[in-house]
C-alpha atoms as a PDB file:
ATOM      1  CA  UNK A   1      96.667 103.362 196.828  1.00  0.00           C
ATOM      2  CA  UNK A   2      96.010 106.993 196.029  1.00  0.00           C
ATOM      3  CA  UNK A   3      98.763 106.964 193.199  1.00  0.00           C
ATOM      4  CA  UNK A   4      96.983 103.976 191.654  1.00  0.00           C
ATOM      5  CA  UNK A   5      93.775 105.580 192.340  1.00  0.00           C
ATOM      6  CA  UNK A   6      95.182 108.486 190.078  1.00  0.00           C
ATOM      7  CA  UNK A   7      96.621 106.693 187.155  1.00  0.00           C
ATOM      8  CA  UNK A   8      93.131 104.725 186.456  1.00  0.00           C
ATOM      9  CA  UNK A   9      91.164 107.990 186.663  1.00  0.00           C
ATOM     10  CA  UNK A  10      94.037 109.157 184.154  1.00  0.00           C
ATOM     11  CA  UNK A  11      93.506 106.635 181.750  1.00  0.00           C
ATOM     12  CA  UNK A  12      89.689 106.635 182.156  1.00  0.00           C
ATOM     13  CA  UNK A  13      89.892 109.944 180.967  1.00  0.00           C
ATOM     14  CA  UNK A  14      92.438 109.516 178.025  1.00  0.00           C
ATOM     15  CA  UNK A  15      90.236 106.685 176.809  1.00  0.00           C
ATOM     16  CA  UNK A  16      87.264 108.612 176.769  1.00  0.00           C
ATOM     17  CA  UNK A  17      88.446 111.227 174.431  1.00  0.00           C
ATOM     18  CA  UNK A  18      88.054 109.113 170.947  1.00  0.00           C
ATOM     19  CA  UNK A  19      84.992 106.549 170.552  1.00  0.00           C
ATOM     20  CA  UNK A  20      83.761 103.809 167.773  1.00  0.00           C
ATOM     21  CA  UNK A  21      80.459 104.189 166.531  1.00  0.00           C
ATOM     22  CA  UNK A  22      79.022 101.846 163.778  1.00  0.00           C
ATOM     23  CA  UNK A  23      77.326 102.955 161.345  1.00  0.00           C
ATOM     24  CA  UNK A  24      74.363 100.071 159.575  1.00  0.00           C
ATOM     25  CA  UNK A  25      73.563 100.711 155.589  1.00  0.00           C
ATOM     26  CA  UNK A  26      69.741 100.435 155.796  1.00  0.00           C
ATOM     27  CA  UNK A  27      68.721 101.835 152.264  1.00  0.00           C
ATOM     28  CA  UNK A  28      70.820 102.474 148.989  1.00  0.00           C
ATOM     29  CA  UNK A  29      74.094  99.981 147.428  1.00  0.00           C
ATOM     30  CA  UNK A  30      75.557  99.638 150.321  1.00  0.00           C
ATOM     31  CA  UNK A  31      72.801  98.297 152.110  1.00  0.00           C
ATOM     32  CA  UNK A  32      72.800  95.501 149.359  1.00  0.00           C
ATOM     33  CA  UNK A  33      75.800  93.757 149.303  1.00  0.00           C
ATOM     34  CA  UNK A  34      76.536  90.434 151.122  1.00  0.00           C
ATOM     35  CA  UNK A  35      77.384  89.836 153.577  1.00  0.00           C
ATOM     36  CA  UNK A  36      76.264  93.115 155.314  1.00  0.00           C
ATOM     37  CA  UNK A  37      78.557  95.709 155.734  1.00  0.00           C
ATOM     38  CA  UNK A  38      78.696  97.482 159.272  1.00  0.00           C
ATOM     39  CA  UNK A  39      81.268 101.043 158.643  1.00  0.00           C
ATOM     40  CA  UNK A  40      83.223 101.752 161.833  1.00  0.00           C
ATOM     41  CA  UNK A  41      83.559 105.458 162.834  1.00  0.00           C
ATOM     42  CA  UNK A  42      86.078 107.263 165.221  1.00  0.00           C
ATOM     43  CA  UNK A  43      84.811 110.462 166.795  1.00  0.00           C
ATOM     44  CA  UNK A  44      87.435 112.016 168.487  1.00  0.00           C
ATOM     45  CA  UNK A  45      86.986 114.842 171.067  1.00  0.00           C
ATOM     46  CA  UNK A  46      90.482 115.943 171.576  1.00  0.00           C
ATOM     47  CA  UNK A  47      89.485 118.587 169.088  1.00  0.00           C
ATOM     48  CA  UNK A  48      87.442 121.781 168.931  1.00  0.00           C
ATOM     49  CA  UNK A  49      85.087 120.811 167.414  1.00  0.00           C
ATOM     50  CA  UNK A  50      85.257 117.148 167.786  1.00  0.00           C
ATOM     51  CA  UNK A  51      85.787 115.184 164.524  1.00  0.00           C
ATOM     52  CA  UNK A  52      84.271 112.468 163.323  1.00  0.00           C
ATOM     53  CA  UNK A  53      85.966 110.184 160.962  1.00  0.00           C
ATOM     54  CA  UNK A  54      84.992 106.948 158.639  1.00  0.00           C
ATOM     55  CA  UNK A  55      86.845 104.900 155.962  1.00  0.00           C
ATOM     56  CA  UNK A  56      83.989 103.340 153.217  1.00  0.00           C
ATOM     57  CA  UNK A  57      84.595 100.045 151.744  1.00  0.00           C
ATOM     58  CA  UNK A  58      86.155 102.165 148.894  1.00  0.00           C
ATOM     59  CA  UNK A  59      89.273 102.706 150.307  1.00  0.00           C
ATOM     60  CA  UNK A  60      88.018 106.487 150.653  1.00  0.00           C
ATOM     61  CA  UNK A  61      88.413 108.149 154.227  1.00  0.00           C
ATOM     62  CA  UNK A  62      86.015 110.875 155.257  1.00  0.00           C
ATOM     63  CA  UNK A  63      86.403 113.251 158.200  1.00  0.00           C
ATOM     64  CA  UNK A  64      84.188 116.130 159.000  1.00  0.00           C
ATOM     65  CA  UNK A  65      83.350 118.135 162.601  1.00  0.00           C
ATOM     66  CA  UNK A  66      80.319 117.694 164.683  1.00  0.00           C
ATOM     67  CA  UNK A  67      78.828 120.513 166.886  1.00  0.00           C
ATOM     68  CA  UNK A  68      75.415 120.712 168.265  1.00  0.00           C
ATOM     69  CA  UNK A  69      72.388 121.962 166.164  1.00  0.00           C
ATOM     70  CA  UNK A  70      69.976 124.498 167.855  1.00  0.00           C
ATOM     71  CA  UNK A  71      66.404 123.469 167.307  1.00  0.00           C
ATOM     72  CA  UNK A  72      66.077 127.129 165.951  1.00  0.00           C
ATOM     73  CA  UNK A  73      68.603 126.124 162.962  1.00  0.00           C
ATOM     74  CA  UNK A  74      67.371 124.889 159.676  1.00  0.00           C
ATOM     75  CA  UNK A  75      69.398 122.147 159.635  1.00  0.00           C
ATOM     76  CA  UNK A  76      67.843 120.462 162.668  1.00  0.00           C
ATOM     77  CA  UNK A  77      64.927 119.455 160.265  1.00  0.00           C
ATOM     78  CA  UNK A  78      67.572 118.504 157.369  1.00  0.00           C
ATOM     79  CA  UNK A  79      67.180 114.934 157.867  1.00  0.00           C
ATOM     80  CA  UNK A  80      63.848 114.608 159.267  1.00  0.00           C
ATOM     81  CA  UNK A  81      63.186 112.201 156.485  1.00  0.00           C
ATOM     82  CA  UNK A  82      65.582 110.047 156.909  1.00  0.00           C
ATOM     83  CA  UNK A  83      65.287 109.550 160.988  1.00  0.00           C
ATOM     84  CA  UNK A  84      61.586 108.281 159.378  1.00  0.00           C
ATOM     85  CA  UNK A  85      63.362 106.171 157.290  1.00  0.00           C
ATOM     86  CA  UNK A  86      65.635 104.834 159.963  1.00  0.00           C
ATOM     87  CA  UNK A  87      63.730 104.316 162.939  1.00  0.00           C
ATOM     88  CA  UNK A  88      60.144 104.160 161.424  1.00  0.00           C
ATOM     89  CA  UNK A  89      57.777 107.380 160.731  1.00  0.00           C
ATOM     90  CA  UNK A  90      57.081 109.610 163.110  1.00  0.00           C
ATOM     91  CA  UNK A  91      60.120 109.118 164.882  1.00  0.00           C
ATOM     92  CA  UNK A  92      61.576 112.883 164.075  1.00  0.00           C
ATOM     93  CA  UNK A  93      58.461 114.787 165.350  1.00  0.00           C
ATOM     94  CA  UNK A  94      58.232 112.347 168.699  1.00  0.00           C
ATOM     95  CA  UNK A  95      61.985 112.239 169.571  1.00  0.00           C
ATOM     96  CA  UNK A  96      64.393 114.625 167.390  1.00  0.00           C
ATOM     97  CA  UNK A  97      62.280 118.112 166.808  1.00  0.00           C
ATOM     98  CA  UNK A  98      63.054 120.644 169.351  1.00  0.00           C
ATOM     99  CA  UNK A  99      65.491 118.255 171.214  1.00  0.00           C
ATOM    100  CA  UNK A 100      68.865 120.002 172.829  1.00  0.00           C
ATOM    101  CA  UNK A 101      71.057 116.997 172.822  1.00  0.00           C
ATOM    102  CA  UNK A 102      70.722 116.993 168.823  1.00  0.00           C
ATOM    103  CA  UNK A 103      74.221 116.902 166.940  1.00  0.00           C
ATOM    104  CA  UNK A 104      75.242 116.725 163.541  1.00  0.00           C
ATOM    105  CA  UNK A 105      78.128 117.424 160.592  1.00  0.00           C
ATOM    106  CA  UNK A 106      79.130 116.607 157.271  1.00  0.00           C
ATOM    107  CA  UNK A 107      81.981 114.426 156.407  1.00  0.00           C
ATOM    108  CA  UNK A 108      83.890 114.837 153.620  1.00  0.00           C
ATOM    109  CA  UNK A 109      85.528 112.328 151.730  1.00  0.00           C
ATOM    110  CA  UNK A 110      88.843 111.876 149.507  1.00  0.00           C
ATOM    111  CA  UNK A 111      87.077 111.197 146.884  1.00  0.00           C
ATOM    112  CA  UNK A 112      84.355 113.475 146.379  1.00  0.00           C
ATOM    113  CA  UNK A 113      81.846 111.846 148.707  1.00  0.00           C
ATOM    114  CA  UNK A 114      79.665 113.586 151.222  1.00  0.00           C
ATOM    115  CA  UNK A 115      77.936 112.037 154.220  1.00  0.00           C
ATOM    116  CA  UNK A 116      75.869 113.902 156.507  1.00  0.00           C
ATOM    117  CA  UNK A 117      75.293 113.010 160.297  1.00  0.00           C
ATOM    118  CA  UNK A 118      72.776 113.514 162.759  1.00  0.00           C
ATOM    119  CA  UNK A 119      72.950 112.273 166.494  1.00  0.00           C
ATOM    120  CA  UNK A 120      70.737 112.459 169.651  1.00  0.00           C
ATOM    121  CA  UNK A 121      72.828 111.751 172.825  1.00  0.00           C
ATOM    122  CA  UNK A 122      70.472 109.244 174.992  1.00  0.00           C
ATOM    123  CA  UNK A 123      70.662 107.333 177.549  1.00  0.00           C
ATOM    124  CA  UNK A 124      73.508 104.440 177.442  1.00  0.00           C
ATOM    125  CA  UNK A 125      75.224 106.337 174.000  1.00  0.00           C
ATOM    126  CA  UNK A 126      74.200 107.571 170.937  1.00  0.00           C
ATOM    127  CA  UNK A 127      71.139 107.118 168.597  1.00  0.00           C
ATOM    128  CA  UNK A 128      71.749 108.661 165.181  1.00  0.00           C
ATOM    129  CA  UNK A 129      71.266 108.278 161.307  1.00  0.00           C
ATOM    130  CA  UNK A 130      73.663 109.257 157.556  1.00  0.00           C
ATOM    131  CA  UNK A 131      73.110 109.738 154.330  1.00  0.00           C
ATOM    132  CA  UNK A 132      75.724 110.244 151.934  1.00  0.00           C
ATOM    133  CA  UNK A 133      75.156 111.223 148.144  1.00  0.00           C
ATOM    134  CA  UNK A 134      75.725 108.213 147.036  1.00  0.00           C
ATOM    135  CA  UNK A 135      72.532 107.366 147.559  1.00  0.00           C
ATOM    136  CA  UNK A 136      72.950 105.539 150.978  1.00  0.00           C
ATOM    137  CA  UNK A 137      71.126 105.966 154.199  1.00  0.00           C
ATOM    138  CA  UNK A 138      73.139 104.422 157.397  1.00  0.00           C
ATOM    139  CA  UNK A 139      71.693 103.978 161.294  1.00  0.00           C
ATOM    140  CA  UNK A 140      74.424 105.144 164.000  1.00  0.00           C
ATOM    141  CA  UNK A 141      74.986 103.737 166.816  1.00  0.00           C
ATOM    142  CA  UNK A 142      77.226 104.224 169.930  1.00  0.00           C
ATOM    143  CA  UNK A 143      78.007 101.774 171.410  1.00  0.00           C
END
């Protein structure tokens, strides 16, 4: 019983070190074609940094690191217009400013594309929004 105790725990653990976000277009071409497109996302933590990494509807993979950004960093107010954008104004200043469990990276891609990534760990998984410079704003979520 202990033994098979053991080997769950074991493969709790191994499948807790990648994870599949999704990632919504909201705003931009992507958000316009039909049917709607929902982008799947791996973010794996067996590295240092963890990676995160998406393939677009191109064909073009992206893949970027993810570390957590200090509400002292500039960066942690990067995006505050597009968490407005995403989850309705106001949002950034109520739940994102000053918050410790912020994260965020830029992937990028194989072809010359860029998308940068902001997420708050809550409750139940992960809140978070993109924007690439293509012109597309995404909403990420986990699960």
């Amino acid at each position: 019983m202990r033994r098979m105790l053991g080997l769950v725990l074991l493969a709790l653990s191994i499948s807790a070190c990648e994870s599949t976000w999704h990632l919504y277009p909201v705003q931009g071409p992507l958000a316009t074609q039909s049917p709607s497109l929902i982008l799947t996302a791996t973010l794996t933590r067996q590295t240092e940094p963890p990676t995160l990494q998406l393939t677009l509807p191109s064909g073009e993979s992206c893949r970027g690191s993810v570390a957590q950004v200090l509400p002292t960093d500039p960066a942690a107010r990067s995006m505050s217009t597009v968490w407005d954008a995403v989850y309705g104004s106001g949002f950034f200043v109520a739940h994102v400013l000053g918050s410790t469990l912020l994260n965020g990276g830029q992937l990028t891609g194989t072809q010359g594309t860029t998308l940068n990534v902001q997420f708050l760990q809550v409750p139940g998984g992960i809140r978070g929004v993109a924007s690439d410079n293509q012109g597309n704003v995404f909403k990420l979520l986990w699960p």
